[in-house]
Every structure is written in C-alpha cells, then in structure tokens.
N, C-alpha and C. Protein backbone atom coordinates (compact mmCIF):
# COMPACT_ATOMS: atom_id res chain seq x y z
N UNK A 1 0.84 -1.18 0.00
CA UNK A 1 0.00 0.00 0.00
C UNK A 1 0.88 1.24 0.00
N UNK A 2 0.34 2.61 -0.96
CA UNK A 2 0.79 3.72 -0.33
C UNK A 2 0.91 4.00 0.87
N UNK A 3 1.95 5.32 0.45
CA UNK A 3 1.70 6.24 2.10
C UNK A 3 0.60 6.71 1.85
N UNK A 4 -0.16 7.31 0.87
CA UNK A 4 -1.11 7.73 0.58
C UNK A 4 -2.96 7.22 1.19
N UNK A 5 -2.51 5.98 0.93
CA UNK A 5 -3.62 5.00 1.01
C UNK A 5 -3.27 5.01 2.94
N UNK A 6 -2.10 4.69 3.35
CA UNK A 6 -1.63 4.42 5.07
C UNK A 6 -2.44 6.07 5.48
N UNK A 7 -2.35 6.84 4.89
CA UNK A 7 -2.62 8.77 5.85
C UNK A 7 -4.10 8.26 5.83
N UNK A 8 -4.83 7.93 4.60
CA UNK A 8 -5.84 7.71 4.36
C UNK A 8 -6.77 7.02 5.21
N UNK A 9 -6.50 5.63 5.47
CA UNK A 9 -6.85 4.88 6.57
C UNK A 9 -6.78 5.38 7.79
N UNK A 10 -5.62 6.15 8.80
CA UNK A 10 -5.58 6.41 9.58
C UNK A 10 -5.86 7.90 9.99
N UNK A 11 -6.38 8.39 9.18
CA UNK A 11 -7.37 9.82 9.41
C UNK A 11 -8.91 9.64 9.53
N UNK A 12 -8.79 8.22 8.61
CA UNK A 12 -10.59 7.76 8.58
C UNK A 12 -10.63 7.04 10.00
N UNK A 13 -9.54 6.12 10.14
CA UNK A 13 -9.81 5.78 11.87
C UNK A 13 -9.94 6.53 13.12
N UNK A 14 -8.75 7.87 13.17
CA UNK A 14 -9.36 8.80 14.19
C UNK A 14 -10.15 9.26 13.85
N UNK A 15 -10.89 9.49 12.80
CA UNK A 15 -12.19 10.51 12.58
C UNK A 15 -13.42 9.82 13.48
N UNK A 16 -13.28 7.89 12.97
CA UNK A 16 -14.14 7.69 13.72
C UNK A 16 -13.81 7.24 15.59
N UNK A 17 -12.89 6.99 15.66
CA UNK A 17 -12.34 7.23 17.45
C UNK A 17 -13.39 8.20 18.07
N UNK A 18 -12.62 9.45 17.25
CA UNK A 18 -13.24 11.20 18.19
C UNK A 18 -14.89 10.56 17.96
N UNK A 19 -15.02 10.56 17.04
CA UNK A 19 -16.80 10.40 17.03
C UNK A 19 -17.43 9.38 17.83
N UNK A 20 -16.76 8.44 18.32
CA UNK A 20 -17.33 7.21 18.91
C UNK A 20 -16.61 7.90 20.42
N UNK A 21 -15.55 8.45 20.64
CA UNK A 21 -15.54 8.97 22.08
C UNK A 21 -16.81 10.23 22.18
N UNK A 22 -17.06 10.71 21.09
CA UNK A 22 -17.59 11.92 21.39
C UNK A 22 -18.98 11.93 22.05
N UNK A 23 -19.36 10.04 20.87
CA UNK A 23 -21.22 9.62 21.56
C UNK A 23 -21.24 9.38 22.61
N UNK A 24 -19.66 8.55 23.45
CA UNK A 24 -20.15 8.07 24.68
C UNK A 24 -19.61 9.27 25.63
N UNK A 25 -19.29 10.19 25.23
CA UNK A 25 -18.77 10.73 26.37
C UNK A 25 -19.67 12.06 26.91
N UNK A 26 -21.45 11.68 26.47
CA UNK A 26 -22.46 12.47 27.12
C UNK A 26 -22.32 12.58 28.83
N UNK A 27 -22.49 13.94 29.13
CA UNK A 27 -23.09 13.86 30.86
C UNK A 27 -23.92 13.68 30.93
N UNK A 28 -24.85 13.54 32.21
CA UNK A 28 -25.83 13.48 32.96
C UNK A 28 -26.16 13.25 33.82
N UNK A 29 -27.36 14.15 34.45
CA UNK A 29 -27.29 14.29 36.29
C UNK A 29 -28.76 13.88 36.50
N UNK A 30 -28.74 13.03 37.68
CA UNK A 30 -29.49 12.01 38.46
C UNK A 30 -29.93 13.56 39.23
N UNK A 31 -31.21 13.84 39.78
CA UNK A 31 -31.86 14.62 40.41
C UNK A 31 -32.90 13.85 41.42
N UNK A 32 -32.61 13.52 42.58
CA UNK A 32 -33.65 13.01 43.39
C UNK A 32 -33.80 13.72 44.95
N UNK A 33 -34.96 13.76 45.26
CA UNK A 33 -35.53 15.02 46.08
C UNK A 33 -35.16 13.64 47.45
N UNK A 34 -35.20 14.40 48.34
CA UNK A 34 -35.04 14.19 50.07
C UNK A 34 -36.17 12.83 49.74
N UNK A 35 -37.13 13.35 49.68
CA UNK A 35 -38.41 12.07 49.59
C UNK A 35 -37.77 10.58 49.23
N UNK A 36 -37.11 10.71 47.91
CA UNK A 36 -36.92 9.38 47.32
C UNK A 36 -35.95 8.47 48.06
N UNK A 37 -35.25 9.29 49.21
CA UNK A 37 -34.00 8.91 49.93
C UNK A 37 -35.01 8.07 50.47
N UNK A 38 -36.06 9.02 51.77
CA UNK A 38 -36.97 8.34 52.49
C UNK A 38 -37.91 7.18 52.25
N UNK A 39 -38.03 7.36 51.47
CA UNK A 39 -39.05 6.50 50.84
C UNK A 39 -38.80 4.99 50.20
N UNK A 40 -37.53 5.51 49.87
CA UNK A 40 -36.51 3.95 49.17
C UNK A 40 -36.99 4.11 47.53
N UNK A 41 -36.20 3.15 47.03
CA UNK A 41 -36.02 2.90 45.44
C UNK A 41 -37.10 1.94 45.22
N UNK A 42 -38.46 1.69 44.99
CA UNK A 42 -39.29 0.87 45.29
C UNK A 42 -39.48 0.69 43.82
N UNK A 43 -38.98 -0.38 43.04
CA UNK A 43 -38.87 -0.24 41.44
C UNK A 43 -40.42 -1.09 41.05
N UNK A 44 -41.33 -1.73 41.98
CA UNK A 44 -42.54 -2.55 42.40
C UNK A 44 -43.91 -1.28 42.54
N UNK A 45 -43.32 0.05 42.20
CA UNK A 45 -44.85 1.37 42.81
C UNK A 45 -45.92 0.99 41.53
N UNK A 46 -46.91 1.30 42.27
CA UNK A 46 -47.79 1.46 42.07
C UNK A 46 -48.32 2.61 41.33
N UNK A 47 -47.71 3.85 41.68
CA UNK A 47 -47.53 4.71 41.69
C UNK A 47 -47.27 5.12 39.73
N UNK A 48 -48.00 6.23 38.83
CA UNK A 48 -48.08 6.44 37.64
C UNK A 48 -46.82 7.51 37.81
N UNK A 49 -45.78 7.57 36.87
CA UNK A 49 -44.88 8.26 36.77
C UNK A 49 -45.10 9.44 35.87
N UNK A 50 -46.38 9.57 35.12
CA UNK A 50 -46.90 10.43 33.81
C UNK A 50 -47.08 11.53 34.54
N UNK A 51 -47.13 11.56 35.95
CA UNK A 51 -48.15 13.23 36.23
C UNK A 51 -46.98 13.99 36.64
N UNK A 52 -45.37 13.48 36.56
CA UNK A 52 -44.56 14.26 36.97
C UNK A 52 -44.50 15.44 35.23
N UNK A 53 -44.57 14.89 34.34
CA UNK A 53 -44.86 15.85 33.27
C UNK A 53 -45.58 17.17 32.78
N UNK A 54 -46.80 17.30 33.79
CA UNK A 54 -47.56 17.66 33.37
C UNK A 54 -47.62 19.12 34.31
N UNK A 55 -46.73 19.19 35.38
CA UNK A 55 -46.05 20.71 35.77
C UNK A 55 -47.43 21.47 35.73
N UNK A 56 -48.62 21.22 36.49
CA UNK A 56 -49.61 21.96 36.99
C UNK A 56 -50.20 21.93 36.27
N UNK A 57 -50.18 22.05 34.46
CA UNK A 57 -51.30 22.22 33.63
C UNK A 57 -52.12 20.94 33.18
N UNK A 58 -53.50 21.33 33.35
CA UNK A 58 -54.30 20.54 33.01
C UNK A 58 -54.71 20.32 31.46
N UNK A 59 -54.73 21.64 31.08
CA UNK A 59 -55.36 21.92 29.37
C UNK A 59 -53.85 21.85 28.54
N UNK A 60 -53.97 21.33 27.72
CA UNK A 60 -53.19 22.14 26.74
C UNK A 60 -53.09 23.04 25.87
N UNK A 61 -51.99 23.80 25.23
CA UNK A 61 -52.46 25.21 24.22
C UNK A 61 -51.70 24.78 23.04
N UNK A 62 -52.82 25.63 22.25
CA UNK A 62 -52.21 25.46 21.07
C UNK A 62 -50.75 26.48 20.64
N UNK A 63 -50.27 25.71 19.60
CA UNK A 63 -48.90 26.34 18.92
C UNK A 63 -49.16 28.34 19.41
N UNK A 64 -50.41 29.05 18.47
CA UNK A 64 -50.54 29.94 18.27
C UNK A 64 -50.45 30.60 19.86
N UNK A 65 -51.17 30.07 20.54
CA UNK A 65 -51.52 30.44 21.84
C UNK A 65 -50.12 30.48 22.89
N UNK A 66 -49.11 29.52 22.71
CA UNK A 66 -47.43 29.62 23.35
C UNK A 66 -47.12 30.64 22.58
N UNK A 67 -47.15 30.81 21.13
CA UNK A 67 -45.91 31.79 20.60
C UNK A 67 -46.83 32.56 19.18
N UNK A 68 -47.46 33.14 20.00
CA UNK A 68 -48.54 34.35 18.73
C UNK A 68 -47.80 35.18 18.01
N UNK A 69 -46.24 35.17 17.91
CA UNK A 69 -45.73 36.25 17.08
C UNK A 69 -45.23 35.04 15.79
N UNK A 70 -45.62 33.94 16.10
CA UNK A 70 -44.67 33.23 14.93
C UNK A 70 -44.61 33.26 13.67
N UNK A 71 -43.73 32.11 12.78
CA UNK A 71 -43.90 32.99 11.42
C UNK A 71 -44.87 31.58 11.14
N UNK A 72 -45.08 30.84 12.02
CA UNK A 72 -45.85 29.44 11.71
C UNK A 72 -47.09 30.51 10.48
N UNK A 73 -47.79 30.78 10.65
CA UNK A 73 -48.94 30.98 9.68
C UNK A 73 -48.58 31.77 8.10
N UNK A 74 -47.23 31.96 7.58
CA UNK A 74 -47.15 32.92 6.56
C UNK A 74 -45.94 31.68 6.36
N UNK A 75 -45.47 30.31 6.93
CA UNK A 75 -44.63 29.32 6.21
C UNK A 75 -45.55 27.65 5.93
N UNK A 76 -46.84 28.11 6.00
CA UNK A 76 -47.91 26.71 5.87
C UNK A 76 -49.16 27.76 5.54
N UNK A 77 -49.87 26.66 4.50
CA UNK A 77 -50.55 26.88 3.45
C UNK A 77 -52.15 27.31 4.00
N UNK A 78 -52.76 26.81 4.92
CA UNK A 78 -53.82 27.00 5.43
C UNK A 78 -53.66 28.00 6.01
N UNK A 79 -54.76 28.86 6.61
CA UNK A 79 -54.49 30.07 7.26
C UNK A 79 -55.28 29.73 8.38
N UNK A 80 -54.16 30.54 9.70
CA UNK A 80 -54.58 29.55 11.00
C UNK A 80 -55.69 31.34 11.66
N UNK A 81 -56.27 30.93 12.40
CA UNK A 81 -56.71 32.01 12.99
C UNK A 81 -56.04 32.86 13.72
N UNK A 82 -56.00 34.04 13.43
CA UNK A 82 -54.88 34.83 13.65
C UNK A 82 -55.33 36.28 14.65
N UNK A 83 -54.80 36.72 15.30
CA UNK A 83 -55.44 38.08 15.99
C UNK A 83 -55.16 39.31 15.08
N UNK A 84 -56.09 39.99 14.92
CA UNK A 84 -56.67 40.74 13.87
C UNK A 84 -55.31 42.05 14.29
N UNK A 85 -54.90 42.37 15.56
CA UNK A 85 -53.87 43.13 15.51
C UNK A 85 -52.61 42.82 15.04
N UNK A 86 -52.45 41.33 14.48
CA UNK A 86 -51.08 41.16 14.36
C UNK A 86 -51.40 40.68 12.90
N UNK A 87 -52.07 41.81 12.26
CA UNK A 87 -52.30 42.01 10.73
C UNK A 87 -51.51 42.32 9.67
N UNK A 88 -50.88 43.43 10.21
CA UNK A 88 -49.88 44.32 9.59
C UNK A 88 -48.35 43.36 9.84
N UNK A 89 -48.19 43.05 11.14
CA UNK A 89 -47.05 42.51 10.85
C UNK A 89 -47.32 40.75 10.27
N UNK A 90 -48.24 40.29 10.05
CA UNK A 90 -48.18 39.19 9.22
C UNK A 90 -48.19 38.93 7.94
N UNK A 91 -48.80 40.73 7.47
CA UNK A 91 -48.64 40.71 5.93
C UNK A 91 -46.84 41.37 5.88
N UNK A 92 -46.64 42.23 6.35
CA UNK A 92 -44.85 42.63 5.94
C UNK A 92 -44.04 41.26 6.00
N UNK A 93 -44.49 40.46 7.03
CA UNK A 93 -43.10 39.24 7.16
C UNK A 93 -43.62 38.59 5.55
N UNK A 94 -44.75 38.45 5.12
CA UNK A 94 -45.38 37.56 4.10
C UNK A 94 -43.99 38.73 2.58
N UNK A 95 -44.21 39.61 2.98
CA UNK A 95 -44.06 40.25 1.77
C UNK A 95 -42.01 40.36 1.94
N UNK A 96 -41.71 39.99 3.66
CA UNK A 96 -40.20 40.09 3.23
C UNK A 96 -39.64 38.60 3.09
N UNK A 97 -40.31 37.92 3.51
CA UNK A 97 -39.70 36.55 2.61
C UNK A 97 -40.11 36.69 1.31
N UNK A 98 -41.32 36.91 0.82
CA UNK A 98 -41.57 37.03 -0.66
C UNK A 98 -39.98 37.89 -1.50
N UNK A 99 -40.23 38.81 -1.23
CA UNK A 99 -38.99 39.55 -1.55
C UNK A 99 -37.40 39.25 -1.52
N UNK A 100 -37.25 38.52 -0.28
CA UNK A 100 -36.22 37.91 -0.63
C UNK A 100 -36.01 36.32 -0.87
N UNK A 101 -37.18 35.94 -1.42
CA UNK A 101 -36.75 34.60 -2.70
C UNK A 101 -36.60 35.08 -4.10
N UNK A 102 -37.28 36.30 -4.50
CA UNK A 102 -37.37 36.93 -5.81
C UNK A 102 -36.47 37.65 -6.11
N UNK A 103 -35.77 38.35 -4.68
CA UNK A 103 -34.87 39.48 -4.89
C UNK A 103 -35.14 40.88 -5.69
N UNK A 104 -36.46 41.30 -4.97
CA UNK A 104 -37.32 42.18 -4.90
C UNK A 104 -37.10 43.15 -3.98
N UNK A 105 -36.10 44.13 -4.25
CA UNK A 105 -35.12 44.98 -3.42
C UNK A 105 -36.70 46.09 -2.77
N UNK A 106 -37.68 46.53 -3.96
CA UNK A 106 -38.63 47.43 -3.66
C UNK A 106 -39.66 47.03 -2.76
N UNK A 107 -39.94 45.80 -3.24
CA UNK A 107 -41.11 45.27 -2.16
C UNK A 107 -39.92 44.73 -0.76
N UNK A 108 -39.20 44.38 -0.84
CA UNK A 108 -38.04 44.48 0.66
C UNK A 108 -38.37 46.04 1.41
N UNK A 109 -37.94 46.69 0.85
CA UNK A 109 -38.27 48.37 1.04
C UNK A 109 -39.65 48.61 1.61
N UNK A 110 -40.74 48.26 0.80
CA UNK A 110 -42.04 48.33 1.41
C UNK A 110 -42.26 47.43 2.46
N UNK A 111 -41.56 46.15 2.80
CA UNK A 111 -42.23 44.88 3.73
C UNK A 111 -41.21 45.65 4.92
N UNK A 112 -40.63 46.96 4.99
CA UNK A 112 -39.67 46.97 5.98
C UNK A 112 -40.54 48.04 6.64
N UNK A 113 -40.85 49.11 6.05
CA UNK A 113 -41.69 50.47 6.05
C UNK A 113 -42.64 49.85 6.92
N UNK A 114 -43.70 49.08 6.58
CA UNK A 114 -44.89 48.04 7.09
C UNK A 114 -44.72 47.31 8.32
N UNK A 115 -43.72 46.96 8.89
CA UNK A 115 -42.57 46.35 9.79
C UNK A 115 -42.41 47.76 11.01
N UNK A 116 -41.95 48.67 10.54
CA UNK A 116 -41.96 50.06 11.04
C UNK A 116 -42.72 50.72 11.37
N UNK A 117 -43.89 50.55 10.77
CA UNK A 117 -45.60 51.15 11.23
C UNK A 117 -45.62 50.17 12.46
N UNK A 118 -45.86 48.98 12.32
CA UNK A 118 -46.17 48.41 13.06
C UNK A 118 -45.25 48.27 14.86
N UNK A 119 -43.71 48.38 14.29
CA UNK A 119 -43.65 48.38 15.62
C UNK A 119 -43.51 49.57 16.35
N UNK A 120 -43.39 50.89 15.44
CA UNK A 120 -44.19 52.22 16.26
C UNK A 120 -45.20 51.87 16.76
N UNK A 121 -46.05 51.37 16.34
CA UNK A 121 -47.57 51.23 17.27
C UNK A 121 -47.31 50.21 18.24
N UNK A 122 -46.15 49.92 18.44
CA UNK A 122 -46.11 49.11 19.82
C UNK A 122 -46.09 47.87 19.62
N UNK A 123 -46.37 46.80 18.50
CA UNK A 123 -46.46 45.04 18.49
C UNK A 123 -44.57 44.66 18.75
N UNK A 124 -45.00 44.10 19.78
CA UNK A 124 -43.47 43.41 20.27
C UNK A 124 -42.56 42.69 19.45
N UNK A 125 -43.35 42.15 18.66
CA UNK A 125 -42.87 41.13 17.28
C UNK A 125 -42.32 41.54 16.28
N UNK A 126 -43.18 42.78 16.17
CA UNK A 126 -42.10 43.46 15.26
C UNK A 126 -41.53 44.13 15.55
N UNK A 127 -41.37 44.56 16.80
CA UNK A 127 -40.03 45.47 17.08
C UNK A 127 -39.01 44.38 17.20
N UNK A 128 -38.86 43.45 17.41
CA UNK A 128 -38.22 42.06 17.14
C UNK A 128 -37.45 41.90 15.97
N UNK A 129 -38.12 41.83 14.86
CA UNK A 129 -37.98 41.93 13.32
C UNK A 129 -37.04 43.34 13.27
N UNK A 130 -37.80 44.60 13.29
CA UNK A 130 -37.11 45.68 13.01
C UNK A 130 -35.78 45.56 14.02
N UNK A 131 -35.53 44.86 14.67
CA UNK A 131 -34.21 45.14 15.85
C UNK A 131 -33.11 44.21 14.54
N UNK A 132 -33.73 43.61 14.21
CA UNK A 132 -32.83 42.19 12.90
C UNK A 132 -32.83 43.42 12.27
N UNK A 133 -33.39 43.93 11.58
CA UNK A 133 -33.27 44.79 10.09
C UNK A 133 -32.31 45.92 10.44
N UNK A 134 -31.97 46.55 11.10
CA UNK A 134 -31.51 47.57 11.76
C UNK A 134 -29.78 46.91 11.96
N UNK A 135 -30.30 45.20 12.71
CA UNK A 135 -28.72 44.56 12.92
C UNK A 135 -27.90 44.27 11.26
N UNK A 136 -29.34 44.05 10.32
CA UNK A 136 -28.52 43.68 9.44
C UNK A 136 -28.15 44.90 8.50
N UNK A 137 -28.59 46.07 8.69
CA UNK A 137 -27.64 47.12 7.64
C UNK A 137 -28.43 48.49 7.88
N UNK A 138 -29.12 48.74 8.80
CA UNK A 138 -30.05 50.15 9.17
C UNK A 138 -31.12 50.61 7.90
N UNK A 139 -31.43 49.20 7.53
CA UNK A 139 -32.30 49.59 6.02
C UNK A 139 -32.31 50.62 5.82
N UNK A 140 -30.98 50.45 5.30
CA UNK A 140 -30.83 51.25 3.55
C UNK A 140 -30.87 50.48 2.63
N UNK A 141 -31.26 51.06 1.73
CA UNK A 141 -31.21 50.44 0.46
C UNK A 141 -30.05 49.52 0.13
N UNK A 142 -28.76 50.12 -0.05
CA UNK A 142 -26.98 49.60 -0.43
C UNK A 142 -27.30 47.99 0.50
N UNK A 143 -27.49 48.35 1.51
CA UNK A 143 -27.64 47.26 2.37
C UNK A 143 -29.14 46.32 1.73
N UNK A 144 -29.63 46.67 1.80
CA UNK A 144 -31.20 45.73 1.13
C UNK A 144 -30.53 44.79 -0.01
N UNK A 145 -30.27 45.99 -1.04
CA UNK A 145 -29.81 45.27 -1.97
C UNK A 145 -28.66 43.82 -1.98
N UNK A 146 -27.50 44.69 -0.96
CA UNK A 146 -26.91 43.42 -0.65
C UNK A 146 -27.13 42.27 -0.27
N UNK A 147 -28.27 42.18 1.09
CA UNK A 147 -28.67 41.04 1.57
C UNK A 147 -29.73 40.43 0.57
N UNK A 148 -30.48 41.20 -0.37
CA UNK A 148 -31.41 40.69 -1.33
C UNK A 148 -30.58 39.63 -2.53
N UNK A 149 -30.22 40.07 -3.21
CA UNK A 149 -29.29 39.85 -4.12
C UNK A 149 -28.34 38.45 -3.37
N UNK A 150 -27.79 38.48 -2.39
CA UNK A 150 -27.15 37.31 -1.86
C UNK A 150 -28.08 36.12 -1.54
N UNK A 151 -29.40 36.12 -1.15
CA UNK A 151 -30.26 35.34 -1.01
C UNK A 151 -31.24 34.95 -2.18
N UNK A 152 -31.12 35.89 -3.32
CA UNK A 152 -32.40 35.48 -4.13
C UNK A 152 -31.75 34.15 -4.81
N UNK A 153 -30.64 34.08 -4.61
CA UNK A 153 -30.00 32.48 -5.57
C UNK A 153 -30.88 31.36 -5.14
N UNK A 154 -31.79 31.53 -3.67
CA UNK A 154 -32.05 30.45 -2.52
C UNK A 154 -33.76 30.11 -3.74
N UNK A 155 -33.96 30.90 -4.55
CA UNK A 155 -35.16 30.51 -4.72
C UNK A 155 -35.84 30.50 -5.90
C-alpha cells in the first residue's frame, strides 16, 4: 500500500475514534428530592410516573396560543386564525420573505416600512424583526440590496 492509502486509513480511523468517544462521552445528572432517599427505590410502585410531566397544567395550548408572534402561519398553506392586531405585521413578514426569494429589493423596502408602522404602534414582534433589520444594515437600500441579491439564488 501507499503512504497515501496508510494517511488515508488512519485519518478515517481517528475521525471515527473522536466520534465514537464523542457519543459516549455524554453527561448526565441524576436529580432526586429528600423524599426518594426516604421512601426507598421501590422499582414494584404502584404509583403512575406520567403526572410528573404535566407541571400543573391541566389543558393544553395550542402552537398559536405559546408563541402568537410566529412565522408558523405565513410558512404553511392553510391560514390559522390569527389576531386581527397582528395584521400588519403578518402581511410585511409575508411580503419580506416574498422579496427575498425573488430578490425584490422594492417590495423588501415596502415589507420593511410596514414592519416600522407596526412596531411604532407598539407590536413586540415586530419590534423584534425591526431590531434584525436595523442589525442587518439600518435599512438602507446599499444594504437591502446586498442582503437581497445574496439570497435570491435560494429561490
């Protein structure tokens, strides 16, 4: 055999070493309250282990209801019921992904403006968004264009 073929083999063997030390070498911490000391390890209970999950709540909520600013309803096809104030910023996010798969520097421009109304009037979500737009170039244009233009390849 080469040396070629010898580097070869033995780069593919530590590659997989590190990776096979890397799976087993997870932590993890055992958490058991005063009780379980008292009580003993009784591996025979009776006892349902499901209600330690369920951390006080009885009901569950939906997606919209944990996280109402998401982009869940403007990246899936059905339209979910939505709160009528978070109008404006569900059509700008609609119109700045639109814009940047097309690389639609003007409608970028308008979905940012729309973004800006909205989080003057106070919606948290989009002052969220506008805090990104601001990180990524203080929408300007020079800047739009750049980040437009680098992403429209995606689509």
């Amino acid at each position: 055999m080469s040396v070629l073929s010898h580097k070869i083999i033995a780069f593919s063997l530590l590659t997989f070493l590190l990776y096979i030390h890397r799976v087993h070498a997870q932590h993890f911490i055992l958490n058991f309250s005063d009780e379980d000391f008292h009580n003993g390890f009784d591996s025979n209970s009776t006892e349902d282990g499901s209600n330690t999950d369920n951390f006080g709540q009885t009901e569950s909520k939906s997606d919209q209801d944990l996280d109402p600013g998401s982009w869940r309803p403007i990246l899936e096809l059905d339209d979910l019921v939505v709160n009528p104030a978070l109008t404006l910023y569900y059509s700008s996010l609609k119109k700045m992904v639109l814009a940047a798969s097309k690389g639609n520097i003007s409608l970028m421009e308008e979905a940012v403006t729309q973004l800006n109304a909205s989080a003057s009037a106070g919606d948290p979500h989009a002052q969220s968004v506008m805090g990104f737009v601001y990180g990524m170039g203080n929408d300007t244009g020079e800047a739009w264009r750049q980040i437009v233009s680098a992403t429209s390849f995606f689509g």
